[in-house]
Protein backbone atom coordinates (compact mmCIF):
# COMPACT_ATOMS: atom_id res chain seq x y z
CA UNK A 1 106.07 88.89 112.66
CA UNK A 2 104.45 91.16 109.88
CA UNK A 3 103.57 94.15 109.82
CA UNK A 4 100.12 95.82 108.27
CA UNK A 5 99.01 99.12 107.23
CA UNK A 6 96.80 100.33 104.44
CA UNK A 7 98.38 103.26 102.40
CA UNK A 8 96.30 104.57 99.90
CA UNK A 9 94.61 101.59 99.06
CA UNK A 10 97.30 99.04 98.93
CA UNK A 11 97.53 96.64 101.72
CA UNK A 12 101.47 96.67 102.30
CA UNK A 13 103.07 93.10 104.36
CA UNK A 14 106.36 93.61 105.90
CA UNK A 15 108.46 91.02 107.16
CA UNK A 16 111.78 88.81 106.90
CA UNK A 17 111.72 86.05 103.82
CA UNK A 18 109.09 88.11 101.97
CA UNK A 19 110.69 89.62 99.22
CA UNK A 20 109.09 92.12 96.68
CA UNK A 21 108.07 91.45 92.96
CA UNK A 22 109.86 93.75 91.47
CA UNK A 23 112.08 95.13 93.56
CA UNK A 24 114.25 93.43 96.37
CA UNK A 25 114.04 95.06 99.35
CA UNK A 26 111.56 93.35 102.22
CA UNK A 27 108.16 93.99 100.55
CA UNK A 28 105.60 92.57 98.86
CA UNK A 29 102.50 94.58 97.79
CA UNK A 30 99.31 92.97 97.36
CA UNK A 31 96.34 95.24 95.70
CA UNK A 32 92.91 94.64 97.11
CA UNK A 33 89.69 96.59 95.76
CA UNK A 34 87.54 97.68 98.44
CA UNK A 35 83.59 96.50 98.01
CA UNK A 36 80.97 98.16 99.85
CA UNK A 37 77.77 95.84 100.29
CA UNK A 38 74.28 96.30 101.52
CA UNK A 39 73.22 94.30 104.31
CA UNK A 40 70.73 92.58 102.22
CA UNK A 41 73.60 92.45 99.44
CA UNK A 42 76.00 90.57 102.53
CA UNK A 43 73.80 88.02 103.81
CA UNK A 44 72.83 86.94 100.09
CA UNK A 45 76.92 86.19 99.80
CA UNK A 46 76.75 84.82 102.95
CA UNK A 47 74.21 82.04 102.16
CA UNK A 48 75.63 81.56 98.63
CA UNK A 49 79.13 81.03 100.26
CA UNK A 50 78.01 78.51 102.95
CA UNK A 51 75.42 76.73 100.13
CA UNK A 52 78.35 76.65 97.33
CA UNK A 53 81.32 75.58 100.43
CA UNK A 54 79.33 72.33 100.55
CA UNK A 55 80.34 71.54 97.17
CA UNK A 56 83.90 71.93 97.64
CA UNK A 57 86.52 69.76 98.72
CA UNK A 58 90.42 69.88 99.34
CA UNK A 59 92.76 72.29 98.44
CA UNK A 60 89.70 73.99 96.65
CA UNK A 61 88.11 74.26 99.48
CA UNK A 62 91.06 75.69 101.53
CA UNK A 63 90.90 78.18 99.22
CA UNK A 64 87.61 79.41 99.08
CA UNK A 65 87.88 78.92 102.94
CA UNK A 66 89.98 82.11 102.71
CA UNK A 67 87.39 84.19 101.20
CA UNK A 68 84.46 82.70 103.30
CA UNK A 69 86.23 84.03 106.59
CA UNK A 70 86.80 87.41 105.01
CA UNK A 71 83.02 87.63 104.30
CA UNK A 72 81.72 86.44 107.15
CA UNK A 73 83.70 88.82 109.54
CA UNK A 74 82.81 91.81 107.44
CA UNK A 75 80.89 94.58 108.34
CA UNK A 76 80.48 96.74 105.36
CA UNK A 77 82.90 96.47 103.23
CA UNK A 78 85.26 93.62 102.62
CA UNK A 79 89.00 93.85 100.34
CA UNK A 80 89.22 91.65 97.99
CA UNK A 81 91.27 90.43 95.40
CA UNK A 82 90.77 89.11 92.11
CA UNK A 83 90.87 85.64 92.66
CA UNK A 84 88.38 86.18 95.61
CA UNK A 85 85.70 88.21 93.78
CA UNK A 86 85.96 85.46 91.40
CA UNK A 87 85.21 82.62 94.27
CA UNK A 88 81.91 85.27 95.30
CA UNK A 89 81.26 85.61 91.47
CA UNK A 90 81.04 81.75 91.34
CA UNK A 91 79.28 80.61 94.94
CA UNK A 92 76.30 83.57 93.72
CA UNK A 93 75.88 81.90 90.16
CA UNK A 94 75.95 78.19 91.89
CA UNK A 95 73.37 79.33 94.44
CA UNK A 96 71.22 81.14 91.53
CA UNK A 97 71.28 78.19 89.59
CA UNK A 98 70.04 76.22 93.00
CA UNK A 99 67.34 78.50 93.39
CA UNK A 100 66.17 78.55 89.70
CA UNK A 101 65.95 74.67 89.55
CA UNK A 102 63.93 74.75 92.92
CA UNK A 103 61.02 77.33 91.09
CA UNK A 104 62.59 80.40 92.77
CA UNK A 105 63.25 82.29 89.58
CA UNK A 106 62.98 85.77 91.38
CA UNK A 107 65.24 85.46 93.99
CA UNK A 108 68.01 83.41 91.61
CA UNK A 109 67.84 86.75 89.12
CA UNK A 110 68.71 88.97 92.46
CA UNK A 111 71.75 86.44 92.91
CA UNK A 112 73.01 86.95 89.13
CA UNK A 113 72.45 90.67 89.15
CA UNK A 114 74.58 90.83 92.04
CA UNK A 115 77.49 87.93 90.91
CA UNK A 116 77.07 89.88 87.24
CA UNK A 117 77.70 93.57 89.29
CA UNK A 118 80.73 91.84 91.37
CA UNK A 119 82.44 90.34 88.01
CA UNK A 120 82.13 93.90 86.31
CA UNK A 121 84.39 95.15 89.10
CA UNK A 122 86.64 92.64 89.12
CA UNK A 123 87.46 93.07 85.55
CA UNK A 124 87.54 96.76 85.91
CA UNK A 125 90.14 95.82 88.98
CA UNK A 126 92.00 93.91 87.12
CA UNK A 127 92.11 96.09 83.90
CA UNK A 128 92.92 99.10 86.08
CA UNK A 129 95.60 97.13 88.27
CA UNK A 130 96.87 94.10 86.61
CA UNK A 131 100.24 93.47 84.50
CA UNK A 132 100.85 95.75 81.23
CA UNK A 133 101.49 93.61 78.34
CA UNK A 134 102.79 95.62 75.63
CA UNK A 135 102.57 93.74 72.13
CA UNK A 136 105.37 94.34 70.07
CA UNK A 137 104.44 95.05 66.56
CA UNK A 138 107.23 93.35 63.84
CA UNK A 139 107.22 94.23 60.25
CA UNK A 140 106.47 90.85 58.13
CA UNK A 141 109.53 89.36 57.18
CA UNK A 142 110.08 88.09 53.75
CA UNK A 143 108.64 84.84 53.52
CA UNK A 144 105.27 85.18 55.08
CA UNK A 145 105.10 88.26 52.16
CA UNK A 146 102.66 87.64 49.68
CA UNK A 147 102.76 89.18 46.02
């Protein structure tokens, strides 16, 4: 049995065999950003999803099948992760692309804008929440020292 609640943003699971990242007690903490979509904005990922899910198969498709039932039981706003935004990213580009080859250049640029919007704020959501990797800085040892 888990448990779910939202607290400040961060979609907390709580229940036995899950153990946390970093610390060990019973949690594990997965960050979701939060998108808020226009209903014309929602049905556009909701043909791109069904058009791209064609092209998919096996454990790919499992996978995207994850994201597809998020989006089509959303209202207006959907939590994602990064890994999901970039499945949308990807079905919206593979539709545009579709549409462009059929003559529809148009409606495939209001596709790209939108995968192009959705990839900005993934990367600012994974910037913002991902893993700190501090470079360590060494002083050049001797013999990579050139005169």
């Amino acid at each position: 049995m888990f448990i779910l609640w939202t607290n400040g943003g961060i979609t907390v699971r709580m229940g036995p065999g899950i153990e946390g990242i970093e610390n060990k007690s019973k949690r594990w903490k997965s960050i979701k950003q939060r998108l808020y979509l226009l209903t014309v904005q929602r049905e556009m990922l909701k043909n791109s999803m069904r058009n791209h899910r064609k092209s998919l198969s096996g454990m790919g498709q499992k996978l995207f099948d994850v994201v597809f039932i998020k989006v089509e039981g959303m209202n207006r706003t959907v939590e994602l992760d990064g890994m999901e935004m970039i499945y949308i990213s990807q079905s919206l580009n593979s539709y545009a692309k579709k549409l462009s080859n059929a003559g529809k250049i148009a409606d495939s640029h209001h596709y790209r804008m939108l995968a192009m919007e959705i990839e900005q704020i993934r990367i600012w959501f994974q910037q913002t929440n991902g893993p700190k990797v501090h470079i360590k800085k060494q002083a050049a040892s001797a013999p990579t020292l050139t005169a």
